[in-house]
Structure formats: C-alpha cells, structure tokens
N, C-alpha and C. Protein backbone atom coordinates (compact mmCIF):
# COMPACT_ATOMS: atom_id res chain seq x y z
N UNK A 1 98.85 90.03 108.06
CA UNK A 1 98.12 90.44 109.24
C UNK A 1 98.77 89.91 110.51
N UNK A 2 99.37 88.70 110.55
CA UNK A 2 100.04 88.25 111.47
C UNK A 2 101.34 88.93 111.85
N UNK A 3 102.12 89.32 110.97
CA UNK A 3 103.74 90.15 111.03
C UNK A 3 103.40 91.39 112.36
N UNK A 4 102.24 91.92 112.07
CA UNK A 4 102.25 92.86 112.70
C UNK A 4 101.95 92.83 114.19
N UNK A 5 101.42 91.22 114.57
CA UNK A 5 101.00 90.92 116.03
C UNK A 5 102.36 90.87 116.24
N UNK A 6 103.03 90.03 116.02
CA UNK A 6 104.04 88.88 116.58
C UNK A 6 104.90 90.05 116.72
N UNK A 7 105.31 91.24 116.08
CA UNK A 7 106.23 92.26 116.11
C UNK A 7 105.81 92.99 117.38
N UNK A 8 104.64 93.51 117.71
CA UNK A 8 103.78 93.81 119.02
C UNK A 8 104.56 92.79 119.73
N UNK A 9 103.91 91.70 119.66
CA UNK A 9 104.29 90.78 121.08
C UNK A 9 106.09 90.65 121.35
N UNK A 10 107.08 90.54 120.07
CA UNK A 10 108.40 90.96 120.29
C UNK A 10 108.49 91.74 121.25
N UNK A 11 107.99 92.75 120.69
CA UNK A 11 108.58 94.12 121.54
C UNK A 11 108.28 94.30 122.66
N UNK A 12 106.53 93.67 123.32
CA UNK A 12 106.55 93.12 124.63
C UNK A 12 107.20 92.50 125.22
N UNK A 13 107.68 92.00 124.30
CA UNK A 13 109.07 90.34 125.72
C UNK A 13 109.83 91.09 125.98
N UNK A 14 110.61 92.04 124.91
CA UNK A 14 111.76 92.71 124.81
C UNK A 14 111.88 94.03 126.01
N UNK A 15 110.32 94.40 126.16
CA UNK A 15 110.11 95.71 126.62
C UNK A 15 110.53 95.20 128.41
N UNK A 16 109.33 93.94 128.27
CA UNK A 16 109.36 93.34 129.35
C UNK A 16 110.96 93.10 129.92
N UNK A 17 112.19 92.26 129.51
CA UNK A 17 112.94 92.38 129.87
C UNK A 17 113.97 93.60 130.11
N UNK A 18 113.79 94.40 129.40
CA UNK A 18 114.47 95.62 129.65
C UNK A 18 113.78 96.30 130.99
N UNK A 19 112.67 96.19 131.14
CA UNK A 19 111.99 96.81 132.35
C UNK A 19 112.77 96.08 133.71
N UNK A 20 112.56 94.55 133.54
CA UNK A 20 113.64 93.49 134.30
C UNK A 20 115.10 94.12 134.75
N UNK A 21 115.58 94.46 133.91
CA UNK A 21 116.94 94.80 134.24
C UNK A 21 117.11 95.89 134.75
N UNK A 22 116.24 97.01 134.46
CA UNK A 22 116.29 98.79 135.09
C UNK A 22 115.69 98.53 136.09
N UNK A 23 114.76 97.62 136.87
CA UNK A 23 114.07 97.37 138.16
C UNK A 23 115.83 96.38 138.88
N UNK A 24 116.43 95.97 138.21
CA UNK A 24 117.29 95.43 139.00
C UNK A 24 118.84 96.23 139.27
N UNK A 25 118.56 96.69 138.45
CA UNK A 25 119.88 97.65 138.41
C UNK A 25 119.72 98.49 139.55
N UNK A 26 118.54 99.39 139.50
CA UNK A 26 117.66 99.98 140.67
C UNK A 26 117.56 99.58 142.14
N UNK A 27 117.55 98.32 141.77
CA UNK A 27 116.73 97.65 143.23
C UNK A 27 118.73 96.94 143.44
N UNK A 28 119.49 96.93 143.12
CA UNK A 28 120.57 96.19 143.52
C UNK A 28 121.49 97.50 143.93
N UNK A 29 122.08 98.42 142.83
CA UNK A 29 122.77 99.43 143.12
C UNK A 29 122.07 100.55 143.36
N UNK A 30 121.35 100.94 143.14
CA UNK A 30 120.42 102.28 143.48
C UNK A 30 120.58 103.22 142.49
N UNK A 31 120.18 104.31 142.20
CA UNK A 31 120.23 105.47 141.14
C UNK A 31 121.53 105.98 140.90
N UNK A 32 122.02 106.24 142.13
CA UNK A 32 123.49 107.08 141.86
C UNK A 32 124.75 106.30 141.44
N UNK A 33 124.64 104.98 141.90
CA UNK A 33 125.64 104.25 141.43
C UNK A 33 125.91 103.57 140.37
N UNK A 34 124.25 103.22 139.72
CA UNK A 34 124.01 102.80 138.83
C UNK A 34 124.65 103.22 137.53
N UNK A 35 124.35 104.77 137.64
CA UNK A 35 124.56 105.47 136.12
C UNK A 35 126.06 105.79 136.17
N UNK A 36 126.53 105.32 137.11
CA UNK A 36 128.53 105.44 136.91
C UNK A 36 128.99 104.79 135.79
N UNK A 37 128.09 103.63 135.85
CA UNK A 37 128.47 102.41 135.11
C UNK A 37 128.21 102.44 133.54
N UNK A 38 128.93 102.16 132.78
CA UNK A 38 128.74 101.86 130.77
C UNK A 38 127.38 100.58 131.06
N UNK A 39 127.52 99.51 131.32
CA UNK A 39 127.02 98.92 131.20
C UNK A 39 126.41 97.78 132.85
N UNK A 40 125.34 98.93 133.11
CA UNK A 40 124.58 98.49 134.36
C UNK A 40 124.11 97.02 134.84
N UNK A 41 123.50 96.28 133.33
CA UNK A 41 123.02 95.12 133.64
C UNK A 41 124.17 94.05 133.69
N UNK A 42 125.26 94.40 133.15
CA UNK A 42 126.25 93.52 133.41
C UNK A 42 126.89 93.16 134.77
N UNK A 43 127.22 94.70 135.45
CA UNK A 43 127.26 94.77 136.64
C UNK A 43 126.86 94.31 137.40
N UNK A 44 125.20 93.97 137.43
CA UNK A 44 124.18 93.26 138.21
C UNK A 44 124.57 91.80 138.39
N UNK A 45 124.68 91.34 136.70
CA UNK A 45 125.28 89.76 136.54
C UNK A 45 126.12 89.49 137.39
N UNK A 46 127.91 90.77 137.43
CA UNK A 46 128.58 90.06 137.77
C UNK A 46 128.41 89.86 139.52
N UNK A 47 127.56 91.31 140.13
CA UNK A 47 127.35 90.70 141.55
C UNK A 47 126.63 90.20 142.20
N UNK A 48 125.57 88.90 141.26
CA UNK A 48 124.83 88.05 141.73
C UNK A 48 125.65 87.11 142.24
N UNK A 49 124.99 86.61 143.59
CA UNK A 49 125.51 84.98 144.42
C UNK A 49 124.16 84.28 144.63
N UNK A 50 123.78 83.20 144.18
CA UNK A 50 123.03 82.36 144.20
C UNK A 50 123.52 81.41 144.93
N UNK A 51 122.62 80.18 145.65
CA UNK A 51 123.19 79.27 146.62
C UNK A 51 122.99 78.14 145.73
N UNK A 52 122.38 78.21 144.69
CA UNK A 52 121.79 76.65 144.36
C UNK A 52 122.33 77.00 142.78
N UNK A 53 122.85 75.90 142.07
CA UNK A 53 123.50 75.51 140.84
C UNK A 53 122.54 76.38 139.51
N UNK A 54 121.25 76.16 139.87
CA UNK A 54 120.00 76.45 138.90
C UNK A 54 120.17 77.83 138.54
N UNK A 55 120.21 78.58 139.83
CA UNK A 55 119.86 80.47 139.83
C UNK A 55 120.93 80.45 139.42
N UNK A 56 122.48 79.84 139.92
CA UNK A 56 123.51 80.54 139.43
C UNK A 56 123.73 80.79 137.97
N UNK A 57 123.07 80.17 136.85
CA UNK A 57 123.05 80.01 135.41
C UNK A 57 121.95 81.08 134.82
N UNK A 58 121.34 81.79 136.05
CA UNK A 58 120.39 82.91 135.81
C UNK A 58 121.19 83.86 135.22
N UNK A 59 122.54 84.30 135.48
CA UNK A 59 123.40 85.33 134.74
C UNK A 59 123.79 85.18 133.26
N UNK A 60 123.86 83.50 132.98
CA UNK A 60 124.61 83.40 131.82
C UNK A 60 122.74 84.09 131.21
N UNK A 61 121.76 83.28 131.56
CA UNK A 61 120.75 84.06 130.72
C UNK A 61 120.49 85.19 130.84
N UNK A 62 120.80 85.78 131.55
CA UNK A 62 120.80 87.13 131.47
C UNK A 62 121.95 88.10 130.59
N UNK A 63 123.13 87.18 130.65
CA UNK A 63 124.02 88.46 129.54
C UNK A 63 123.63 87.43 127.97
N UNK A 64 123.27 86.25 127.61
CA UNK A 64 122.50 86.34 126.35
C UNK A 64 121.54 87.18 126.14
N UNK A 65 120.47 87.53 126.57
CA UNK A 65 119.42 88.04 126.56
C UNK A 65 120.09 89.75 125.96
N UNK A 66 120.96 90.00 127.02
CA UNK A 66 121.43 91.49 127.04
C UNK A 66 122.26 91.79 125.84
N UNK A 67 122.81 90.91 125.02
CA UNK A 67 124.25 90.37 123.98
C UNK A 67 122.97 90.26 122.77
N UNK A 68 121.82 89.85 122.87
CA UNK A 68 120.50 89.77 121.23
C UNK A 68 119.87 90.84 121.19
N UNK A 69 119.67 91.76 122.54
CA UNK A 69 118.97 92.88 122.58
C UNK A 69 120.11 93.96 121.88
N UNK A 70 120.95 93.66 122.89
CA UNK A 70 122.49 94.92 122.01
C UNK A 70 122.43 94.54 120.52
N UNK A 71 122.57 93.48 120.14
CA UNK A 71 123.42 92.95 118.35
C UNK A 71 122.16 93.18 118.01
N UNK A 72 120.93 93.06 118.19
CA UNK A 72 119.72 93.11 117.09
C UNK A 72 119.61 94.64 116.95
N UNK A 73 119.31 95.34 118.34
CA UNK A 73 119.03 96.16 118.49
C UNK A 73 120.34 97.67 117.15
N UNK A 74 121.31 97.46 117.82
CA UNK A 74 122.68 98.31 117.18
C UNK A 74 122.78 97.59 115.55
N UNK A 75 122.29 96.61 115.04
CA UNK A 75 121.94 96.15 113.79
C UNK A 75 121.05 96.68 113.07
N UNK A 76 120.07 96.77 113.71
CA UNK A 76 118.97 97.60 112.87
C UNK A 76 119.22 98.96 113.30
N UNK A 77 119.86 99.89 113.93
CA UNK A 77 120.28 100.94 113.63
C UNK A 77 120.80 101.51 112.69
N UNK A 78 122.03 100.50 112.45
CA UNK A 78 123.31 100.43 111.55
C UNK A 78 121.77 100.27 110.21
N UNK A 79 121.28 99.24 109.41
CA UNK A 79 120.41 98.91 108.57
C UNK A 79 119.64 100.41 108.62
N UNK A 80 118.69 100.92 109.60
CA UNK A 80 118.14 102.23 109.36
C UNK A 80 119.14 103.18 108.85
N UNK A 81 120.81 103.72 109.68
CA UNK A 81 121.49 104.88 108.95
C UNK A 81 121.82 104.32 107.88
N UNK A 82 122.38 103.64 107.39
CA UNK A 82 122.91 102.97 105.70
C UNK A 82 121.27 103.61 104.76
N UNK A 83 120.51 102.87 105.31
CA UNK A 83 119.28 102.85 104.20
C UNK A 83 118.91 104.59 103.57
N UNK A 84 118.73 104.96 105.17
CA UNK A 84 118.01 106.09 105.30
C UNK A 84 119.73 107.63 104.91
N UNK A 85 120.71 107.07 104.95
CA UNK A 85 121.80 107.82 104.49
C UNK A 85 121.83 108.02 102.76
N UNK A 86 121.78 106.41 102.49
CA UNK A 86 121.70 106.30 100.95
C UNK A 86 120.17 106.56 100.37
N UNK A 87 119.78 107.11 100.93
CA UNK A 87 117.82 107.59 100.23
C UNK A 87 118.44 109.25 100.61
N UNK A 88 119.37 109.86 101.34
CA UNK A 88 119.23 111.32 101.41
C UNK A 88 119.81 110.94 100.44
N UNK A 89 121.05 110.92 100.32
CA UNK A 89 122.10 111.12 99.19
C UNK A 89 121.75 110.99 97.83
N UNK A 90 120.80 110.08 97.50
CA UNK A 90 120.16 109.63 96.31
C UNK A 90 120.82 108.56 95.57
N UNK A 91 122.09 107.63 96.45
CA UNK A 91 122.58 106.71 96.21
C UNK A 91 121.68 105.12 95.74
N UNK A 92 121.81 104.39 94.68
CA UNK A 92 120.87 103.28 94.69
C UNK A 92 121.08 102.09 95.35
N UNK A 93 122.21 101.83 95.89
CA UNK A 93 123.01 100.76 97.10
C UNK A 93 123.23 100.94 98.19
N UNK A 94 122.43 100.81 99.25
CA UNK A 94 122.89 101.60 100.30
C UNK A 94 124.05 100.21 101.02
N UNK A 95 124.27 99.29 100.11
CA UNK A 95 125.52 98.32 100.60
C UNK A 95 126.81 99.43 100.43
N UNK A 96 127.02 99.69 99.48
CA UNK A 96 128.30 100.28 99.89
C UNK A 96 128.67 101.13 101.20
N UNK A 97 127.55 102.30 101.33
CA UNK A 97 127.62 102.63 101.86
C UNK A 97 127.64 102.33 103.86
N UNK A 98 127.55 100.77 103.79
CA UNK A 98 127.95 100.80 105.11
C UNK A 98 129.25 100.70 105.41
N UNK A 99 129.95 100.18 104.46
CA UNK A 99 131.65 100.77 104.81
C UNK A 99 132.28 101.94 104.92
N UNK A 100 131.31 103.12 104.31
CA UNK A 100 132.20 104.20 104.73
C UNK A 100 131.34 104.36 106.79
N UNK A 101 129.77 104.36 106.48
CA UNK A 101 129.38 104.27 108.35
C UNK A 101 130.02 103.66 109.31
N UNK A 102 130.58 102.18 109.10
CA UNK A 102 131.45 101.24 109.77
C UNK A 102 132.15 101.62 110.77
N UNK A 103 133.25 102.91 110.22
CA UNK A 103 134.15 103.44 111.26
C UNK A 103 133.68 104.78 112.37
N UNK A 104 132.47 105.27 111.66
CA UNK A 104 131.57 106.14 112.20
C UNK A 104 130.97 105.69 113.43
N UNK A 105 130.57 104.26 113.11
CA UNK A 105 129.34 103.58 114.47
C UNK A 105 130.27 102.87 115.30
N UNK A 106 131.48 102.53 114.62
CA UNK A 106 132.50 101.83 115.80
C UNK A 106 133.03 102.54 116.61
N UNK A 107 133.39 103.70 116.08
CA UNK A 107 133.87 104.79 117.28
C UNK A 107 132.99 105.77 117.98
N UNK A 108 131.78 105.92 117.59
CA UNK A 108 130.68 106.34 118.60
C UNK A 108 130.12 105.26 119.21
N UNK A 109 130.69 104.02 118.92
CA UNK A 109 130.03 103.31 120.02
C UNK A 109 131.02 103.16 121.07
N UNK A 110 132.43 102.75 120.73
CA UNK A 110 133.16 102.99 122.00
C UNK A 110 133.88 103.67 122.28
N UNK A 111 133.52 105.02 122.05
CA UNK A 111 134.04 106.24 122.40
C UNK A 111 133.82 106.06 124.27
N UNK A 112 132.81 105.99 124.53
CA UNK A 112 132.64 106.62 126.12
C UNK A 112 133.05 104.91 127.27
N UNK A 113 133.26 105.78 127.86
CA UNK A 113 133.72 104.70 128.86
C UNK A 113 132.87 104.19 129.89
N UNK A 114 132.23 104.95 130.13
CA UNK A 114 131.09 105.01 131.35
C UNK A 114 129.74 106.39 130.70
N UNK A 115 128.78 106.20 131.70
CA UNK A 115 127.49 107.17 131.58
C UNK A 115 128.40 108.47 131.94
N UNK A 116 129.03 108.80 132.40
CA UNK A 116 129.49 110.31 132.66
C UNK A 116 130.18 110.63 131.30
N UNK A 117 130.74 110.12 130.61
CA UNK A 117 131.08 110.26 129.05
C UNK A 117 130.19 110.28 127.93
N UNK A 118 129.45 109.60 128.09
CA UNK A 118 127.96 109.05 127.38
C UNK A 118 127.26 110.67 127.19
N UNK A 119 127.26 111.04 128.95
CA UNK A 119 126.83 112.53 129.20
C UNK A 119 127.38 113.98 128.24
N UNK A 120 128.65 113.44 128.99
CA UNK A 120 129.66 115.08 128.61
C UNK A 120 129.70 114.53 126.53
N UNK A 121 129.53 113.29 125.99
CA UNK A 121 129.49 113.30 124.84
C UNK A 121 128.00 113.92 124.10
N UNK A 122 127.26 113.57 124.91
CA UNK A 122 125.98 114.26 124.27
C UNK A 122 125.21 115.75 124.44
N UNK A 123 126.30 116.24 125.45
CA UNK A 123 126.49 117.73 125.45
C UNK A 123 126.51 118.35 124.36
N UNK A 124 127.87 117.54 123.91
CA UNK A 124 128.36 118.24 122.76
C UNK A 124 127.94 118.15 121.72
N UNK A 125 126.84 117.04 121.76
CA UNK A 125 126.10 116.81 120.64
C UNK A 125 124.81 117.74 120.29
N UNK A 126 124.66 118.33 121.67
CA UNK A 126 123.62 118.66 122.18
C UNK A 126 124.18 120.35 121.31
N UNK A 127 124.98 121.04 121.76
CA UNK A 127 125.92 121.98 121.55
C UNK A 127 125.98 122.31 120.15
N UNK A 128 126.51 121.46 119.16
CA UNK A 128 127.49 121.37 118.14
C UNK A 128 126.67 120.55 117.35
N UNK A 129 125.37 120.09 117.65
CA UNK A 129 124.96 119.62 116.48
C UNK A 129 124.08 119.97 115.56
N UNK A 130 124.31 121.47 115.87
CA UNK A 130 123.28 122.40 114.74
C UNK A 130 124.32 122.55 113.17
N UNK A 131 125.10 122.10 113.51
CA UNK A 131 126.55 122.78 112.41
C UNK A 131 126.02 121.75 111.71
N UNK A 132 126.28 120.34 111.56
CA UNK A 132 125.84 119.58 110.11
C UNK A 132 124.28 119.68 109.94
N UNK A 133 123.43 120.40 110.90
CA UNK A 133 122.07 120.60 110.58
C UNK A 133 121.66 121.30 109.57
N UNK A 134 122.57 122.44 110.11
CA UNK A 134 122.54 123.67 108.95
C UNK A 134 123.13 123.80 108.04
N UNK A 135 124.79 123.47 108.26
CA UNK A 135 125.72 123.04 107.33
C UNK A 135 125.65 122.91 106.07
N UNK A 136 125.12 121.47 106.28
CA UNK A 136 124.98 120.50 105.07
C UNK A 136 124.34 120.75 104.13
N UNK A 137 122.76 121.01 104.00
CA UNK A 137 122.37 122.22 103.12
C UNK A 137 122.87 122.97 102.36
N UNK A 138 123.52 124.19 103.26
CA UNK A 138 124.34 125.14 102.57
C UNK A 138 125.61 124.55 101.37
N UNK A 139 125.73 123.51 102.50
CA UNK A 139 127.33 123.10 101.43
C UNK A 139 126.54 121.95 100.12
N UNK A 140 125.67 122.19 100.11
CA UNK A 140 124.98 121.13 99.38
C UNK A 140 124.25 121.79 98.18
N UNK A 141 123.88 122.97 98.88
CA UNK A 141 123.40 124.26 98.03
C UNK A 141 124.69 125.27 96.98
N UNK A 142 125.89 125.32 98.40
CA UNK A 142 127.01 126.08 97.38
C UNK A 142 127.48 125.34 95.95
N UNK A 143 127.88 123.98 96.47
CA UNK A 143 127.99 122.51 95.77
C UNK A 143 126.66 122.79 93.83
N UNK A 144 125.84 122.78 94.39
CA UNK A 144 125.09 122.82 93.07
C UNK A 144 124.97 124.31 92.36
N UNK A 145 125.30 125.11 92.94
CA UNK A 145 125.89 126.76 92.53
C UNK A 145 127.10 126.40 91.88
N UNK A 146 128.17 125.76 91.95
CA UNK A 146 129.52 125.72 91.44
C UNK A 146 129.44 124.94 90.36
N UNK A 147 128.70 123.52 90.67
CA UNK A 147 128.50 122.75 89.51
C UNK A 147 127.70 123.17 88.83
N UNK A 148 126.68 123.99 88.72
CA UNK A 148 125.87 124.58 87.96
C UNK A 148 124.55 123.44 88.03
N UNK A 149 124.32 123.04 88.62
CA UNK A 149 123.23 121.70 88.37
C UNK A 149 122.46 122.41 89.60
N UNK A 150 120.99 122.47 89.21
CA UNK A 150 119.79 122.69 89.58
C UNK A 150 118.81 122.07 88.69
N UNK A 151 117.84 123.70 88.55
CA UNK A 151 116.49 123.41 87.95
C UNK A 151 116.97 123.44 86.21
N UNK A 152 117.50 123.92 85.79
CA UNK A 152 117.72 124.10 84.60
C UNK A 152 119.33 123.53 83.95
N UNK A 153 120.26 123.10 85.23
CA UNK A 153 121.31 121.78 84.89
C UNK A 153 121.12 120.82 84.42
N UNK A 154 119.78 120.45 84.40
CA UNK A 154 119.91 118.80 84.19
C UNK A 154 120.01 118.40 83.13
C-alpha cells in the first residue's frame, strides 16, 4: 500500500523539477531560442552568474538532478522496450535481447543534434512509420504461410 504513495510523491518531486527547468528555460531564453537548443536546461546552467559562492553550486545541482532524471528516466525505457519487445516476440529472456536494442537506442538517441533535428526526425517518423506498423504483421503472417506453422502446425 505504501509503494504506490511514495511512487505518486516521486513523480511529484520529479514533475515538480521538470516544471523548474521549462519555467527557466522560458523565463531565461524565451520560446524561440529555447527550442534551438538539444539540451535547454543545460544551457540555462551554463549561463547562470551568481555573486555569492552558495548559488554558484546551484548549477552543479541542477545538472545532477538533470543527469538522474535522463539515466533513470532513458533506463526504464530501455527496461520497458526489452521487456515489452521480448513478450511480442514470445522470447522467455528479454536479457538477451537488450543487446540486439543497444545499438538501436544509442543511435536514436544521438542521432539529432539540436530540436530542429529532433523535429525533421520525427517527421519522418511521423511519415514512414506506418511501414513496420503494417509491415510486420504481414511479414509475420507470410513467415508462418512458408513455414507452414499456424493453427494446425503445431
């Protein structure tokens, strides 16, 4: 009964600071300049000037904060596609299977350079991503036509 508060209240701190950083990103560079940038809240870090020793150490907490939200966050992604890849497939390990994802999530993650890439990449995702929608099926369907395995293969 408790797992399920404390996961609530996580996601409040978490929500809470992310709200922190899009109010500052906002309130420092403004809308248009903002979204030039790959990574906005860093930006912010690097053009804070503080006068006093204390605030100036406000950045280092701020790119930890931003460095547990990224690694937890892109972790349990990675943990959801593995799991949820090896439950389509009908695989019983979904360990192996994060080595073949590995090179998949490393290069969609730094594929884009900035938000205008981020953009023109999810166009195309936007575009082109009916093909493994529909695809896969079919080739999944021809696949058990050739091998002969269906309702009466087994």
């Amino acid at each position: 009964r408790k797992i399920p508060r404390y996961t609530g209240g996580a996601l409040l701190v978490l929500v809470f600071y992310y709200m922190l950083y899009t109010v500052g990103v906002i309130g420092i560079f403004g809308y248009e300049h903002g979204r030039h940038h790959a990574f906005p809240a860093l930006e912010v870090v690097r053009a804070m000037e503080y006068p006093y020793l204390l605030l100036e150490q406000a950045g280092l907490f701020m790119i930890i904060v931003w460095d547990t939200l990224a690694l937890v966050g892109s972790g349990f992604i990675y943990y959801v596609t593995a799991l949820g890849s090896s439950q389509f497939l009908g695989l019983f390990d979904y360990k192996r299977l994060v080595w073949f994802l590995f090179p998949v999530i490393f290069f969609l993650s730094l594929y884009p350079e900035n938000m205008d890439e981020t953009r023109q990449f999810l166009e195309y995702a936007y575009h082109y991503g009916w093909i493994p929608f529909f695809g896969l099926p079919v080739f999944y369907y021809l696949c058990a036509l050739i091998f002969r395995k269906g309702e009466d293969g087994r």
